[in-house]
C-alpha atoms as a PDB file:
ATOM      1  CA  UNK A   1       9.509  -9.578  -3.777  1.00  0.00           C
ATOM      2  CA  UNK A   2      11.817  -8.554  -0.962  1.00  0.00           C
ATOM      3  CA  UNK A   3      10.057  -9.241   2.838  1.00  0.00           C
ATOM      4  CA  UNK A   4       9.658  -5.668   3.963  1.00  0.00           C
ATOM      5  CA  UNK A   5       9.615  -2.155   1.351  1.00  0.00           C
ATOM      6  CA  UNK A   6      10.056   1.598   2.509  1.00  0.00           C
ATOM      7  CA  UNK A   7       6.524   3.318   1.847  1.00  0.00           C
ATOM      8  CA  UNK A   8       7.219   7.151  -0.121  1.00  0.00           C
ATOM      9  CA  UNK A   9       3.662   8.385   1.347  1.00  0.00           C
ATOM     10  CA  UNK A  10       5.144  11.585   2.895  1.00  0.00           C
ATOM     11  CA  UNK A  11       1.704  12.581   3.792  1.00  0.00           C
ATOM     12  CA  UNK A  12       1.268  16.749   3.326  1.00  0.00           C
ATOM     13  CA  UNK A  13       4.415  16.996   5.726  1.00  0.00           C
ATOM     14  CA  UNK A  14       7.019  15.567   4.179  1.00  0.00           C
ATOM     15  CA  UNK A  15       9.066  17.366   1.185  1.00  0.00           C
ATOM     16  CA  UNK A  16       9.870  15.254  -1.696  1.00  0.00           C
ATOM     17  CA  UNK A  17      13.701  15.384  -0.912  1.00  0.00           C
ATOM     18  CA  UNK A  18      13.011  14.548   2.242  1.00  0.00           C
ATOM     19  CA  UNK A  19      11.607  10.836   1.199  1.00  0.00           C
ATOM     20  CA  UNK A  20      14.153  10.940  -1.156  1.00  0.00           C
ATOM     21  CA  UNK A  21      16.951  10.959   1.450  1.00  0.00           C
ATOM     22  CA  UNK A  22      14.802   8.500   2.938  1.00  0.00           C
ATOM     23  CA  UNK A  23      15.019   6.188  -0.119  1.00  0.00           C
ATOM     24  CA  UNK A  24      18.892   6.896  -0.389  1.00  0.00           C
ATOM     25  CA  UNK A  25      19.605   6.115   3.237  1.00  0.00           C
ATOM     26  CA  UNK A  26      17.496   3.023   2.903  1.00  0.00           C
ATOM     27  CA  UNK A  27      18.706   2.016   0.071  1.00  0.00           C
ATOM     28  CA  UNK A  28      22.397   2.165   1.661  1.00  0.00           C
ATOM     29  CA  UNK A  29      21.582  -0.040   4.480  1.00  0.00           C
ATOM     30  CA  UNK A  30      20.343  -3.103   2.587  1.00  0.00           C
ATOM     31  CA  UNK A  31      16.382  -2.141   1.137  1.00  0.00           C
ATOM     32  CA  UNK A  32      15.634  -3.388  -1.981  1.00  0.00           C
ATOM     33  CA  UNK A  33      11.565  -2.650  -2.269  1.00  0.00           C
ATOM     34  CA  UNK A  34      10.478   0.725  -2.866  1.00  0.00           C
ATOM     35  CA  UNK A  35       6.732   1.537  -2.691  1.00  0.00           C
ATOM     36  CA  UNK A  36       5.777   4.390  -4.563  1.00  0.00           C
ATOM     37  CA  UNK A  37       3.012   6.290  -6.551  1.00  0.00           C
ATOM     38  CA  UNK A  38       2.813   8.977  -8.870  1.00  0.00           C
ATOM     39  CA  UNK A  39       0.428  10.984  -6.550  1.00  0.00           C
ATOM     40  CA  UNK A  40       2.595  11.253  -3.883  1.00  0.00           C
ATOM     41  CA  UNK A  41       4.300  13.715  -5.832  1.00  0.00           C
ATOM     42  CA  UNK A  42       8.003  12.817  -5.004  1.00  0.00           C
ATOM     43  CA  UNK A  43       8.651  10.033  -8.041  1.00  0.00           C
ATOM     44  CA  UNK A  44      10.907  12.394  -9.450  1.00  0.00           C
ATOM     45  CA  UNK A  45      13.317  13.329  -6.609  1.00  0.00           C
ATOM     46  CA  UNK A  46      13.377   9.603  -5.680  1.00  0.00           C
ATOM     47  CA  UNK A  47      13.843   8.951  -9.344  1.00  0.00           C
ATOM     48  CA  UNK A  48      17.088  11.254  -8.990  1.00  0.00           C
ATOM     49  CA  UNK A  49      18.410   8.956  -6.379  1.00  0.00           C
ATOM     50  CA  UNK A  50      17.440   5.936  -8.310  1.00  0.00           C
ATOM     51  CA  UNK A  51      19.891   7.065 -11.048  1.00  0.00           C
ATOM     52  CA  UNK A  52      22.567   7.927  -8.705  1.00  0.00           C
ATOM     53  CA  UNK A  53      22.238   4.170  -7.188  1.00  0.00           C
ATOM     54  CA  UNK A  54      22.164   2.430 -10.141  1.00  0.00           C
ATOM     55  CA  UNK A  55      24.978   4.337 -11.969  1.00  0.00           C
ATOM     56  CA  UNK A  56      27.390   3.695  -8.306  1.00  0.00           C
ATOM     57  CA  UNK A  57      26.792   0.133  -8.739  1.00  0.00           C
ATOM     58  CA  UNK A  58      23.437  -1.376  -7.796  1.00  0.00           C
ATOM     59  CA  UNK A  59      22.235  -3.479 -10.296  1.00  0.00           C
ATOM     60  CA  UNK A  60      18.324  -2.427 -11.305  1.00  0.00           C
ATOM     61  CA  UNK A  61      17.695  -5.885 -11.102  1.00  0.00           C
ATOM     62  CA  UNK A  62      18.294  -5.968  -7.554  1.00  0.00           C
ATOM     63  CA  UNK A  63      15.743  -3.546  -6.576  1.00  0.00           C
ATOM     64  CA  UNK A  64      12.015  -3.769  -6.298  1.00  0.00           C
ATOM     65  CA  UNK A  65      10.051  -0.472  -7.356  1.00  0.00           C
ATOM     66  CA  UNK A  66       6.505  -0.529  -7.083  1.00  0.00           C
ATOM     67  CA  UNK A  67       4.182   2.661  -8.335  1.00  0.00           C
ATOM     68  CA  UNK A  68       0.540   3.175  -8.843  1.00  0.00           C
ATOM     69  CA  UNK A  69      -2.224   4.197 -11.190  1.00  0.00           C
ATOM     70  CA  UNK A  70      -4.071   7.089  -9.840  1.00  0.00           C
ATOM     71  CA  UNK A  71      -7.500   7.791  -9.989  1.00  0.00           C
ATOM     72  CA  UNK A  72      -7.330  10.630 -12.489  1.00  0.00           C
ATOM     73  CA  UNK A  73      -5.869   8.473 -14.908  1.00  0.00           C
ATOM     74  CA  UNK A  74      -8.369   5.389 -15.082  1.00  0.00           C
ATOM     75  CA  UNK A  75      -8.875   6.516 -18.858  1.00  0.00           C
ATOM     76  CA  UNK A  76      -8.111   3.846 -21.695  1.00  0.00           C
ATOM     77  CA  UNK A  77      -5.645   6.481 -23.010  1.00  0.00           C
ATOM     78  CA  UNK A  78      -4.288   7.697 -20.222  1.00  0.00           C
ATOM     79  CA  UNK A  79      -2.980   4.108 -18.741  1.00  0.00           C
ATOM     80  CA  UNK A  80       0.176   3.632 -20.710  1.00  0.00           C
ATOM     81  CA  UNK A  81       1.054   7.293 -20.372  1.00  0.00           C
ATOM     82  CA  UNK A  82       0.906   7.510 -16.365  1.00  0.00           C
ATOM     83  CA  UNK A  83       2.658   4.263 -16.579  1.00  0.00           C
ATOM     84  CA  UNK A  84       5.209   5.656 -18.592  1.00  0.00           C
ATOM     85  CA  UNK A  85       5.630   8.947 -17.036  1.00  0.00           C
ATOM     86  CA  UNK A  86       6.066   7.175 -13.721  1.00  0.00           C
ATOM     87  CA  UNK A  87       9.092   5.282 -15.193  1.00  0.00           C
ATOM     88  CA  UNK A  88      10.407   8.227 -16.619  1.00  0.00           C
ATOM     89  CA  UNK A  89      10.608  10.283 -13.238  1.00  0.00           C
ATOM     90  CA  UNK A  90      11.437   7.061 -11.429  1.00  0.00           C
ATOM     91  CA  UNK A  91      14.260   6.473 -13.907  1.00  0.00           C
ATOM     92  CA  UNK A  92      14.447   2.764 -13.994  1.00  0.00           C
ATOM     93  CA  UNK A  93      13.239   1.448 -17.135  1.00  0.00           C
ATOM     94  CA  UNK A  94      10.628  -0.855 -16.145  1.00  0.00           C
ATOM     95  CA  UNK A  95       8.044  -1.426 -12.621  1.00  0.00           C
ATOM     96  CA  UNK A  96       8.226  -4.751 -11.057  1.00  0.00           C
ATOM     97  CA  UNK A  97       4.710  -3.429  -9.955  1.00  0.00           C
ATOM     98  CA  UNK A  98       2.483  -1.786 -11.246  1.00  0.00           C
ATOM     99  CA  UNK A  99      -1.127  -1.250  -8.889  1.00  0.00           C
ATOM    100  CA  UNK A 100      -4.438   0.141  -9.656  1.00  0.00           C
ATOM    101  CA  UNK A 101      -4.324   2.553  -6.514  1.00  0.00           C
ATOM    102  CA  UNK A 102      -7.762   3.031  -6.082  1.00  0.00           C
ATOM    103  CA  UNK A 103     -10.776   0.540  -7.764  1.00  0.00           C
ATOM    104  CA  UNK A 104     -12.625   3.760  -8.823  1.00  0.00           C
ATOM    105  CA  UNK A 105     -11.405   6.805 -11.137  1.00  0.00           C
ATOM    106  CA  UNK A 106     -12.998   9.428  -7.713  1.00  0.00           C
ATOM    107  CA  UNK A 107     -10.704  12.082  -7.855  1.00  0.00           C
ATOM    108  CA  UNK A 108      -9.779  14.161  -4.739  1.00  0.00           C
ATOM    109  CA  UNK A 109      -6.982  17.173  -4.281  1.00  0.00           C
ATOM    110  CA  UNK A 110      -3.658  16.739  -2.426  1.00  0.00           C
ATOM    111  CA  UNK A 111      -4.453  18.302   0.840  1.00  0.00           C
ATOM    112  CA  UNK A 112      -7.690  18.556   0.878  1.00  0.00           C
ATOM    113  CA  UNK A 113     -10.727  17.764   3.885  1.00  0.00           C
ATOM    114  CA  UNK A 114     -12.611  14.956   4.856  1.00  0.00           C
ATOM    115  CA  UNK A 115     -15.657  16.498   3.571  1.00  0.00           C
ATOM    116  CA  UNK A 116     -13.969  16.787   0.102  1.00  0.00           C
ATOM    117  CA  UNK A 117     -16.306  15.183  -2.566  1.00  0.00           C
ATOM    118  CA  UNK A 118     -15.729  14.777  -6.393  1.00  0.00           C
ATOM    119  CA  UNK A 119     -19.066  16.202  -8.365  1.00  0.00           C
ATOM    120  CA  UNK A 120     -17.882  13.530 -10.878  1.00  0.00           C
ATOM    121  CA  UNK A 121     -17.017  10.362  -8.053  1.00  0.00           C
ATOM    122  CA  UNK A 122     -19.260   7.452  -8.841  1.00  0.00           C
ATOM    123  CA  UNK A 123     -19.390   4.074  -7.212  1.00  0.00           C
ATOM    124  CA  UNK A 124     -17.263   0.801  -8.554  1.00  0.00           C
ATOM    125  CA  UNK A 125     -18.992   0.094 -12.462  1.00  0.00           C
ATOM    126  CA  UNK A 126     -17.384  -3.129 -12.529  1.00  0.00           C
ATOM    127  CA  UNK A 127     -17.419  -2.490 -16.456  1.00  0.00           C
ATOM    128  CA  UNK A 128     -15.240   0.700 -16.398  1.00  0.00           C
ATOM    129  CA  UNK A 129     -12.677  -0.898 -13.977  1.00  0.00           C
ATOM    130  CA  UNK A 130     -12.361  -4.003 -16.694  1.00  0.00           C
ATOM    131  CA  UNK A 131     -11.103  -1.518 -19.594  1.00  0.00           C
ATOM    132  CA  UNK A 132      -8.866  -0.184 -17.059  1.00  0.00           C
ATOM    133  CA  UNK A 133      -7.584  -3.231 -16.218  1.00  0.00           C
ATOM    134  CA  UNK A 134      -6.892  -4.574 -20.030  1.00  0.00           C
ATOM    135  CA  UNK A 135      -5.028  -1.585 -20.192  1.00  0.00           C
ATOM    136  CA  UNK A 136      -2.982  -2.322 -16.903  1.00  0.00           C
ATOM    137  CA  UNK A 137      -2.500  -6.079 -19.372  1.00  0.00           C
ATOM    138  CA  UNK A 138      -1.431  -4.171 -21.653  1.00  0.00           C
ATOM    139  CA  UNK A 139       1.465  -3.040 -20.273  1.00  0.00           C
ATOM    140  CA  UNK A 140       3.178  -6.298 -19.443  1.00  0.00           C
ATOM    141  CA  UNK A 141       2.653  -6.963 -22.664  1.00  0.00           C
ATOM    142  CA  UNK A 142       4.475  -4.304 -23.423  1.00  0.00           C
ATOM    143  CA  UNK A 143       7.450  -4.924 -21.244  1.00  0.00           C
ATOM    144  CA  UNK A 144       6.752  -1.732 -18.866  1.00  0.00           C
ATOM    145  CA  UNK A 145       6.181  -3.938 -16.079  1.00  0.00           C
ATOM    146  CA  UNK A 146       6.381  -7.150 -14.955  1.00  0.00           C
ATOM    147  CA  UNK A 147       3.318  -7.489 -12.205  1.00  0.00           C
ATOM    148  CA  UNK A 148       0.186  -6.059 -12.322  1.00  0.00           C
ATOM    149  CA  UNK A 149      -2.339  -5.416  -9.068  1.00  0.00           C
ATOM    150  CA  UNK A 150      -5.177  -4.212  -7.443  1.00  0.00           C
ATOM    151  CA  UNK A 151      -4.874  -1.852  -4.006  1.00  0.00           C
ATOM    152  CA  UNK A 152      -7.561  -1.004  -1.475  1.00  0.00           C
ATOM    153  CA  UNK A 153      -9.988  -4.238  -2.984  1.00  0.00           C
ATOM    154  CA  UNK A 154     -12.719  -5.507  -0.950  1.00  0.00           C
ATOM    155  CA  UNK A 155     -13.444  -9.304  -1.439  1.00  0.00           C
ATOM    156  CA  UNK A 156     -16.455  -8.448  -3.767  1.00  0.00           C
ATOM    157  CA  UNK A 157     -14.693  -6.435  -6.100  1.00  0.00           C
ATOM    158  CA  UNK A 158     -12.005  -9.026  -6.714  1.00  0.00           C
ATOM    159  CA  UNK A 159     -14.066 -11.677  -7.420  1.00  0.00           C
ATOM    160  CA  UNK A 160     -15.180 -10.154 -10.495  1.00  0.00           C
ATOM    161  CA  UNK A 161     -12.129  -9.116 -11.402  1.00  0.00           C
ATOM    162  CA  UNK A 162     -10.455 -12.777 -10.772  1.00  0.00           C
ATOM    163  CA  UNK A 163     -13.035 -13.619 -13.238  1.00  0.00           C
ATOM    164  CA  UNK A 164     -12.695 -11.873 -16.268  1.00  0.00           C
ATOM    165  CA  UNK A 165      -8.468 -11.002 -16.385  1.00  0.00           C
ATOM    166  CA  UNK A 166      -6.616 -12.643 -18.664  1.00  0.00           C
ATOM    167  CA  UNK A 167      -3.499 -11.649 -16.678  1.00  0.00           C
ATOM    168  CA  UNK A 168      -4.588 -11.579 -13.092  1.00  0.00           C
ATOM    169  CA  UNK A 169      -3.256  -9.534 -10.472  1.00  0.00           C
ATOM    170  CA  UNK A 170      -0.474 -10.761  -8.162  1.00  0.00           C
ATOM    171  CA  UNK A 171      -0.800  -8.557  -5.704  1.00  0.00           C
ATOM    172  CA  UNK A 172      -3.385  -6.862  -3.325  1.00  0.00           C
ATOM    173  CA  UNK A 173      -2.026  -4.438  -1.164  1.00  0.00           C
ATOM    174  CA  UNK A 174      -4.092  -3.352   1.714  1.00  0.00           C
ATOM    175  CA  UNK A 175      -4.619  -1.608   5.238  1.00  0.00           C
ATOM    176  CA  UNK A 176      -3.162  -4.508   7.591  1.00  0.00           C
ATOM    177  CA  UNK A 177      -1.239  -4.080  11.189  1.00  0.00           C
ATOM    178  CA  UNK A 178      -2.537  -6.220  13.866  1.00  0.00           C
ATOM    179  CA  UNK A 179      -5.642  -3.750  14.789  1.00  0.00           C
ATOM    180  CA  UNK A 180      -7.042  -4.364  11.465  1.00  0.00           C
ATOM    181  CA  UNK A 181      -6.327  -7.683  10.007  1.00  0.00           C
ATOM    182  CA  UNK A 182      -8.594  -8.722   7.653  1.00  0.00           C
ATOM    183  CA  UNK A 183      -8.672 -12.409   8.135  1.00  0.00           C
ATOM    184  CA  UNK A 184     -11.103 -12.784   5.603  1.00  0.00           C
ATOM    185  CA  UNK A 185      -9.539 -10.782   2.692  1.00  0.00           C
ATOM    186  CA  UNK A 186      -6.091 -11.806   3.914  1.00  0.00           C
ATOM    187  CA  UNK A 187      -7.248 -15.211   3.530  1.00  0.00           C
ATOM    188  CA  UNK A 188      -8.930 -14.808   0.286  1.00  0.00           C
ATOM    189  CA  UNK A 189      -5.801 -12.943  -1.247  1.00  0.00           C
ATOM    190  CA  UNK A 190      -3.688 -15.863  -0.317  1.00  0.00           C
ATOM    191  CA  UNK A 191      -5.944 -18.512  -1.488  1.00  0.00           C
ATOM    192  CA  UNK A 192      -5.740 -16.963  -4.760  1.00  0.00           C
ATOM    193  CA  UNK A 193      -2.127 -17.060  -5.278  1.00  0.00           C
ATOM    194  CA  UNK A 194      -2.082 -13.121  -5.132  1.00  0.00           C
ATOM    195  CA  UNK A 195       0.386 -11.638  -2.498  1.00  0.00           C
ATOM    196  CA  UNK A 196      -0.897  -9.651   0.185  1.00  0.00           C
ATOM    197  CA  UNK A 197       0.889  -6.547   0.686  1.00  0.00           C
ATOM    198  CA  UNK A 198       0.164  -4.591   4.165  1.00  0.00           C
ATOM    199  CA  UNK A 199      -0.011  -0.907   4.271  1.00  0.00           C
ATOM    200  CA  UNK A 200       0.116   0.808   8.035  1.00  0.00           C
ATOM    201  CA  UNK A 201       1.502  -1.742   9.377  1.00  0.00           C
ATOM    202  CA  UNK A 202       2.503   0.272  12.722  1.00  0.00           C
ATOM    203  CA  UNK A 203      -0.929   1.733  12.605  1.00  0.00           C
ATOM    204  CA  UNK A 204      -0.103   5.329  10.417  1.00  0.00           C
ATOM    205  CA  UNK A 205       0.748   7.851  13.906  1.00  0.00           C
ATOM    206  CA  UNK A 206       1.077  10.635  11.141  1.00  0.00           C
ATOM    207  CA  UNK A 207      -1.667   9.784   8.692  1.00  0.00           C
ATOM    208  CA  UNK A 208      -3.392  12.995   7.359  1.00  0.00           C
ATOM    209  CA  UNK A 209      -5.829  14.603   9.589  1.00  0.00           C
ATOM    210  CA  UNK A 210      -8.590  13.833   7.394  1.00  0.00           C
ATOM    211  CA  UNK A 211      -8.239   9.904   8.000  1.00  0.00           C
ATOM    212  CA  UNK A 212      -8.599  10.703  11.879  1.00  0.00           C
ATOM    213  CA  UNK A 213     -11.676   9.571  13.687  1.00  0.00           C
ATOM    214  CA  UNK A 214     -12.172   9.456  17.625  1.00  0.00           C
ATOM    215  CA  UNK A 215     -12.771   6.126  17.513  1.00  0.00           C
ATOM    216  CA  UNK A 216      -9.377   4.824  16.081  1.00  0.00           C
ATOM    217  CA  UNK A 217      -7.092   2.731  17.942  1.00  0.00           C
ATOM    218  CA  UNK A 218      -3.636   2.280  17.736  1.00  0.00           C
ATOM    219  CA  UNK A 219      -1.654  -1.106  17.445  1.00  0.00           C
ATOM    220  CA  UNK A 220       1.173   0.086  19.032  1.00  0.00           C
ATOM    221  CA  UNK A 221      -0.406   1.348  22.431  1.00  0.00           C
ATOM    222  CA  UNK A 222      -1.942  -2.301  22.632  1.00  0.00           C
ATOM    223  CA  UNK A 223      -1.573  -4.232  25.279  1.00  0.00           C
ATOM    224  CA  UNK A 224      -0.521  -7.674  23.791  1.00  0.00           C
ATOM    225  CA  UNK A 225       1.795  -5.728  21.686  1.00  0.00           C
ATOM    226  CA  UNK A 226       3.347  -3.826  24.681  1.00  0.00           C
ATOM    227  CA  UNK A 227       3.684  -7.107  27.075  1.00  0.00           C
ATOM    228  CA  UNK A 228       5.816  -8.958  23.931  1.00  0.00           C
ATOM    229  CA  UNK A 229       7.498  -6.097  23.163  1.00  0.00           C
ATOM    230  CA  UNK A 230       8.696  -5.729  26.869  1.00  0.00           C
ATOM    231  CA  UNK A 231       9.430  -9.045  27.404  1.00  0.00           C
ATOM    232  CA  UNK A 232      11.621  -9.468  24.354  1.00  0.00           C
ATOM    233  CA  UNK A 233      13.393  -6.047  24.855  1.00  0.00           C
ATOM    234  CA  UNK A 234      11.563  -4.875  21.633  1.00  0.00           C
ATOM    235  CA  UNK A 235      10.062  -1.528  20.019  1.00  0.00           C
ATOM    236  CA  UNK A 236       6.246  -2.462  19.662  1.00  0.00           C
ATOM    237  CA  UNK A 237       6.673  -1.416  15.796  1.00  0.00           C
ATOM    238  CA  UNK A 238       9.639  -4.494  15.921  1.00  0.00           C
ATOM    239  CA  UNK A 239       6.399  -7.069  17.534  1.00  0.00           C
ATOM    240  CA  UNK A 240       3.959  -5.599  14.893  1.00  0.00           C
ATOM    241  CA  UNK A 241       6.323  -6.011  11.812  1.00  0.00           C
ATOM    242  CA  UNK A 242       7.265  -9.408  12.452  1.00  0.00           C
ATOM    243  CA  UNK A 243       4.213 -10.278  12.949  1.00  0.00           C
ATOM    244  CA  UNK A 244       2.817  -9.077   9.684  1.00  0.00           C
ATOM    245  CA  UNK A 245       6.301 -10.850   7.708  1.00  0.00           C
ATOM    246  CA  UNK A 246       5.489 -14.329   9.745  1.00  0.00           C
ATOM    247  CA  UNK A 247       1.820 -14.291   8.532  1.00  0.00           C
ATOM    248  CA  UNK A 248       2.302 -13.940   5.304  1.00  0.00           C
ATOM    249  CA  UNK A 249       2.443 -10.154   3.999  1.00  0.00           C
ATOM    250  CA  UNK A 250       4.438  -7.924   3.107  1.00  0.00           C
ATOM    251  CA  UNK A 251       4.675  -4.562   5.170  1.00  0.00           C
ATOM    252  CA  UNK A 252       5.487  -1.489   4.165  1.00  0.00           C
ATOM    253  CA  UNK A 253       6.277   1.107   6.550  1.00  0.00           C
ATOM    254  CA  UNK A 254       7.375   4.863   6.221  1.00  0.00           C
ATOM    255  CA  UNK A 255       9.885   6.649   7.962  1.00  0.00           C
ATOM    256  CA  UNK A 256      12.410   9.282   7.026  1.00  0.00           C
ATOM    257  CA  UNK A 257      14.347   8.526  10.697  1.00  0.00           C
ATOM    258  CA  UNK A 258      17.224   6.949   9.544  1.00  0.00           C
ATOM    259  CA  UNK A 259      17.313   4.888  13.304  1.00  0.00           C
ATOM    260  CA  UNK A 260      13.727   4.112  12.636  1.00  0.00           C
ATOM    261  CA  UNK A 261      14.040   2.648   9.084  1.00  0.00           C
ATOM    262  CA  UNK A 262      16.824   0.857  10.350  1.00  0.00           C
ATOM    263  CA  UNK A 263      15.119  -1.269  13.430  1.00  0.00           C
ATOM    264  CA  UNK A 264      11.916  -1.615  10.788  1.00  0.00           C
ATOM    265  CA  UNK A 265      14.727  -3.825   8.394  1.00  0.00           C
ATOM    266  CA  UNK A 266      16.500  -5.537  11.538  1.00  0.00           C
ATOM    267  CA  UNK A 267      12.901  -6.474  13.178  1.00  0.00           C
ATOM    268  CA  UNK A 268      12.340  -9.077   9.897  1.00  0.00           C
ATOM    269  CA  UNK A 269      15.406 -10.094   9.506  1.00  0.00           C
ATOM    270  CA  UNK A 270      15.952 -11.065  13.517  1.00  0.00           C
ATOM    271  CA  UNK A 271      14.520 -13.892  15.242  1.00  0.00           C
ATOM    272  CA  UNK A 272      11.136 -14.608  14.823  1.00  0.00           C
ATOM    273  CA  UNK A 273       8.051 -14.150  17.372  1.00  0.00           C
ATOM    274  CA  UNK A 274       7.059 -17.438  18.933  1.00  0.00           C
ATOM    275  CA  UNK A 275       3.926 -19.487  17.528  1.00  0.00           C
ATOM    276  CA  UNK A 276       2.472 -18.702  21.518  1.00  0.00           C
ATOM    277  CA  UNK A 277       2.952 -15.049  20.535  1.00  0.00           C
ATOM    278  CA  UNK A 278       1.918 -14.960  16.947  1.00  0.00           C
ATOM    279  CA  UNK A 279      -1.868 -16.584  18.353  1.00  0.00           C
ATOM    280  CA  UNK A 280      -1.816 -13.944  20.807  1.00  0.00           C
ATOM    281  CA  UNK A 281      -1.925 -11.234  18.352  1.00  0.00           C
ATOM    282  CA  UNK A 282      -4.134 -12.993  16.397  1.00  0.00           C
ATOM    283  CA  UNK A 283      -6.585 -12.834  19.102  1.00  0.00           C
ATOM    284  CA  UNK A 284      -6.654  -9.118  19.287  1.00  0.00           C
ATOM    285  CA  UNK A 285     -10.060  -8.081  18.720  1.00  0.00           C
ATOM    286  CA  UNK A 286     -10.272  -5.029  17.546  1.00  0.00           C
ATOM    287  CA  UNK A 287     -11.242  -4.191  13.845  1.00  0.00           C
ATOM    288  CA  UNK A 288     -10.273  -0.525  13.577  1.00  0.00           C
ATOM    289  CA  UNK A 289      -9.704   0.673  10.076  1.00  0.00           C
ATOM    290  CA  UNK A 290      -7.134   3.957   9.666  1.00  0.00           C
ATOM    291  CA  UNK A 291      -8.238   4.807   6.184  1.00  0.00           C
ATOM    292  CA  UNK A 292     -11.621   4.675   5.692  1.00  0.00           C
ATOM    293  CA  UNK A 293     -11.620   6.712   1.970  1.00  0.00           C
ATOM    294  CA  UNK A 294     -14.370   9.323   2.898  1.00  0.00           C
ATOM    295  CA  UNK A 295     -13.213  11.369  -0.144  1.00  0.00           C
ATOM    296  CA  UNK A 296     -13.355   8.908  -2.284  1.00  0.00           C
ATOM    297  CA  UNK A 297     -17.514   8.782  -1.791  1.00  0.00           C
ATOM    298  CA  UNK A 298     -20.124   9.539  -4.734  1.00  0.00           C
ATOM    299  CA  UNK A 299     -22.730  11.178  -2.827  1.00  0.00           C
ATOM    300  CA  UNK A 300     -23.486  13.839   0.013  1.00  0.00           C
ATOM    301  CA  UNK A 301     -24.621  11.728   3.552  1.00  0.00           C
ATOM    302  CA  UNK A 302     -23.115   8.859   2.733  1.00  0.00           C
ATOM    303  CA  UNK A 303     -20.938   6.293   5.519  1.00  0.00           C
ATOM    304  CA  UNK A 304     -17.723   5.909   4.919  1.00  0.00           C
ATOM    305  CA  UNK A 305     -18.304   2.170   5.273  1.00  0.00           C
ATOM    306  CA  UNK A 306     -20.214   2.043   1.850  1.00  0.00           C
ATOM    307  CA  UNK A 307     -17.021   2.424   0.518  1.00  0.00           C
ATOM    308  CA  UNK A 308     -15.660  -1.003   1.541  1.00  0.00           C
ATOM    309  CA  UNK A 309     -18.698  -3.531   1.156  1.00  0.00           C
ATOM    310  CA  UNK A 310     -18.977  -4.713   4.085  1.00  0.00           C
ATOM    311  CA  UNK A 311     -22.141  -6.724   3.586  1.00  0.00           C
ATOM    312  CA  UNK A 312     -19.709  -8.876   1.113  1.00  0.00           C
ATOM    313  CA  UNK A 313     -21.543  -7.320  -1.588  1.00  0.00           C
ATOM    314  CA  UNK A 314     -20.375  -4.409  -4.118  1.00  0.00           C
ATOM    315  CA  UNK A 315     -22.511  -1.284  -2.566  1.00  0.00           C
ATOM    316  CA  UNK A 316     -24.689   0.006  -5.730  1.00  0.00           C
ATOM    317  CA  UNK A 317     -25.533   4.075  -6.218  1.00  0.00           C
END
């Protein structure tokens, strides 16, 4: 799995041919992992540049495409379709990766508020996520993919699922930059040979509006960041992205500025931080979370924070 992957997430801002220029561009300069999902709503266009790569000369099996399940489609019959459709608009004839994008079938519009709420969104039924998951077995099995995995976990939530798979999940891919880092889920991952995968990793400056709190903080107006970055003639997004490659993860950032998606490959593949600075960061204290999943809640007055167990347990009705 390549070191560093373009995210697709155009937020509601970004056209699909936009990203997909993105993806072409990216492609072009030396990319090789592609992070997408089917409810981004661009798999197609990007699947159109897909096709044009891989008929000019890049081998498929040079590339890294990643899509997701979404949470409409949690369904036993419904699995191997989405799956399928996804390949079909991505037009590359198997995933490497194929994630579970969110562990609970709580549908929400694109575009829609913070105070969105499904009438039909439900908590985690450990149960229901299991015959989603045989399905998600099912498709290696198949030869549709090649990796299965979970996204936006908690600890709790895994363990059960560690449990009971008979083809467990490689990856977890997860909200990590160096305001949010998760030690103990980071850790966890790791320790069970699953690969963590690091979403934000500069922090999201053009996440949705509905993901914006007063409180948030962002990693690349930090201090620690800023002094390294100055004193190695660096972008703070270069600090926070080696940073995230030298730990252990794999980040994932968007951009559709050609310059930008440019320094994001050059930052991993450059020297690395020192060991002095890499403790530095890791003394950070700040636990800030970007997406908190508020729409994603089963019932009216609820904290956003019920959402991600925080008392290390699952959080019941």
């Amino acid at each position: 799995m390549p070191a560093i992957g373009l995210g697709t997430f155009g937020s509601d801002h970004v056209s699909p041919d936009v990203v997909a220029e993105a993806v072409y561009g990216a492609a072009c300069a030396g990319y090789r992992h592609f992070d997408c999902a089917a409810v981004y709503q661009n798999e197609a266009a990007i699947g159109q540049v897909f096709a044009s790569l891989f008929s000019s000369g890049l081998e498929r099996e040079q590339v890294w495409i990643t899509s997701k399940l979404w949470n409409d489609k949690h369904a036993e019959a419904d699995v191997v379709p989405a799956c399928r459709q996804s390949i079909a608009d991505l037009r590359c004839d198997y995933l490497d990766l194929y994630l579970v994008h969110w562990p609970f079938p709580n549908y929400h519009p694109p575009g829609c508020s913070v105070d969105s709420r499904s009438p039909n969104a439900r908590p985690y039924i450990h149960e229901d996520f299991l015959r989603t998951w045989r399905q998600m077995e099912r498709l290696v099995e198949l030869g549709l993919v090649k990796h299965i995995g979970t996204s936006n976990m908690t600890t709790a939530k895994l363990r059960l699922l560690l449990r009971d798979a008979r083809i467990k999940p490689a990856v977890n891919e997860m909200e990590l930059h160096p305001h949010f880092q998760q030690p103990e889920l980071f850790e966890y991952v790791r320790a069970q040979d699953m690969q963590p995968v690091g979403f934000c990793p500069l922090g999201s400056p053009h996440r949705p509006e509905r993901d914006r709190t007063p409180e948030d903080t962002s990693p690349l107006q930090d201090p620690v960041i800023r002094g390294i970055a100055e004193r190695l003639n660096l972008h703070p997004a270069a600090v926070c992205l080696k940073w995230a490659v030298q730990r252990g993860q794999i980040p994932i950032p968007f951009s559709t500025n050609r310059p930008h998606y440019l320094s994001n490959l050059k930052a991993v593949t450059g020297a690395p931080l020192s060991q002095d600075d890499m403790n530095a960061i890791a003394r950070i204290d700040k636990d800030c979370r970007l997406i908190k999943g508020q729409v994603f809640l089963w019932k009216e007055n609820q904290s956003w924070a019920d959402r991600w167990d925080m008392h290390g347990e699952i959080t019941s009705p």
